[in-house]
Structure formats: structure tokens, C-alpha cells
Protein backbone atom coordinates (compact mmCIF):
# COMPACT_ATOMS: atom_id res chain seq x y z
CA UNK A 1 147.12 84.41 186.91
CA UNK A 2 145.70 87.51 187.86
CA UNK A 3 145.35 88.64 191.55
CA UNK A 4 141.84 87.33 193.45
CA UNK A 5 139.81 89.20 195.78
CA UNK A 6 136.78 88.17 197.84
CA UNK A 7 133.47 90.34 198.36
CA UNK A 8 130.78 88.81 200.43
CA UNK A 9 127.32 89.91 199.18
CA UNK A 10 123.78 89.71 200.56
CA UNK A 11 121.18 88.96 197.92
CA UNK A 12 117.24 88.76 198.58
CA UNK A 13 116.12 85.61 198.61
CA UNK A 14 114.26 86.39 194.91
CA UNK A 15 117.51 87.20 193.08
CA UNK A 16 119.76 84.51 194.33
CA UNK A 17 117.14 82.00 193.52
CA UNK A 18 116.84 83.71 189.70
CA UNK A 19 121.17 84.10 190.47
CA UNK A 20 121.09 80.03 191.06
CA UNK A 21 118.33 78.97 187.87
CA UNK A 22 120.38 80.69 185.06
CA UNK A 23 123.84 80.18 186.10
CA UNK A 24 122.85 76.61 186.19
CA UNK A 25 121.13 77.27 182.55
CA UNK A 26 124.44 78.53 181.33
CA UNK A 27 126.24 75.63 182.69
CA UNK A 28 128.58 78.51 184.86
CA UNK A 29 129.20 79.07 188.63
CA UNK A 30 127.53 82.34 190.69
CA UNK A 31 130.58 83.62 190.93
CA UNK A 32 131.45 83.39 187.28
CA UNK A 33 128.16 84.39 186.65
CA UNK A 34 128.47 87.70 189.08
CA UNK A 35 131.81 88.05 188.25
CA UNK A 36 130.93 88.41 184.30
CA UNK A 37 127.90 90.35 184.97
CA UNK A 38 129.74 93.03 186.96
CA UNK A 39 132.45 93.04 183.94
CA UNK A 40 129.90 93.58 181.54
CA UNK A 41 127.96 96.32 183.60
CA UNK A 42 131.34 98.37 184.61
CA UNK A 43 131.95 98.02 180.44
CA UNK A 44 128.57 99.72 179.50
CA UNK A 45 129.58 102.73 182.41
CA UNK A 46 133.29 103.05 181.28
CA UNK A 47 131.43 103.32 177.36
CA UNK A 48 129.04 105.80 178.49
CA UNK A 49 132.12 108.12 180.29
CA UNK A 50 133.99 107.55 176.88
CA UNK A 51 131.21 108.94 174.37
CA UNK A 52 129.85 111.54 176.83
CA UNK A 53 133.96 113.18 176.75
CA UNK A 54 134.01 112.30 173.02
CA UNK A 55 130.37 114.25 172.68
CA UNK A 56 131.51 117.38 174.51
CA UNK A 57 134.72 117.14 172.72
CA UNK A 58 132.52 117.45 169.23
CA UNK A 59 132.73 120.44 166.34
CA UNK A 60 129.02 120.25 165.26
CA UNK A 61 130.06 123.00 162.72
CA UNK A 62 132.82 121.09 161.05
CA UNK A 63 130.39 117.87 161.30
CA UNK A 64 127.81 120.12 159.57
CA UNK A 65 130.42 121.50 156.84
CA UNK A 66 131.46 117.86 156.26
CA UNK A 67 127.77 116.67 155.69
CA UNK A 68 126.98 119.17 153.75
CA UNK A 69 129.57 119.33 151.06
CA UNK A 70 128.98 118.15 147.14
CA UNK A 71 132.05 117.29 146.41
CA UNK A 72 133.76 113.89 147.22
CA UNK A 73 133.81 110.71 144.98
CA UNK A 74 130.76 108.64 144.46
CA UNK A 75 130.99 105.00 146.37
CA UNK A 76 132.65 102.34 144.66
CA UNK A 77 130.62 99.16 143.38
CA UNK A 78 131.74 96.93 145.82
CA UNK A 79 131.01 99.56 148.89
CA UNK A 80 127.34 99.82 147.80
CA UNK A 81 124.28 98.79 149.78
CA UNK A 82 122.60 95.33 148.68
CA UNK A 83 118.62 95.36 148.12
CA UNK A 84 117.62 93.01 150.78
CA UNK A 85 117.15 89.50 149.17
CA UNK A 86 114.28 87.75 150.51
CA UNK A 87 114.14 83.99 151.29
């Protein structure tokens, strides 16, 4: 099992009683509730680092060469895009 750590934290009274409504909704503790929302939040910042040194990284040229081209093969049938079907 991984290694535990505790962090007291100081809520306003308006958060932890929105904090205690849907963690009881979705049947989880706070601190599983805090625990996954912090996961998910340091996620979305490690994506953001990760594109922004992918972005600067970029060759717009070659991107434009590659967009630009004719030649290439033609998609296959099964790699086509469906009309929408409606119903």
C-alpha cells in the first residue's frame, strides 16, 4: 500500500457544507472526495505543462508542408466518416 500523509485544511463554512452534500451524493468519504479532486486537478496542470513543451517544441512549417501536400492515398472504406443516422 502506498505511503499516507496527513494535511489539515481549513474550509469556509460554504464549501465544506457543499464538500459534505456531494460526497454523501457519491456515496464517498471527504477525504476520498478531496483526495480525488486534488488528483484530478494536479492531472489537468501536469497536461497543460505537457502540451505547452510539446507546443513550443512544434515545426509549424513541416505541419504546413504536411497539410498541404496532394499526394497520399485516399481513406479506406472502413476509415470513412458515417452520415449521422438519426433516431
Amino acid at each position: 500500500m502506498s505511503e499516507l500523509s496527513t494535511y489539515p485544511l481549513r474550509l469556509p463554512r460554504s464549501i465544506r457544507a457543499s464538500l459534505d452534500r456531494v460526497s454523501k451524493r457519491d456515496g464517498v468519504s471527504i477525504n476520498q472526495f478531496v483526495s480525488i479532486a486534488v488528483a484530478e486537478k494536479l492531472a489537468m496542470m501536469e497536461a497543460q505543462t505537457y502540451f505547452a513543451e510539446r507546443q513550443a517544441r512544434a515545426d509549424l512549417t513541416a505541419f504546413d508542408a504536411l497539410m498541404s501536400r496532394t499526394t497520399g492515398e485516399p481513406p479506406r472504406d472502413d476509415d470513412r466518416i458515417l452520415p449521422a443516422q438519426n433516431g
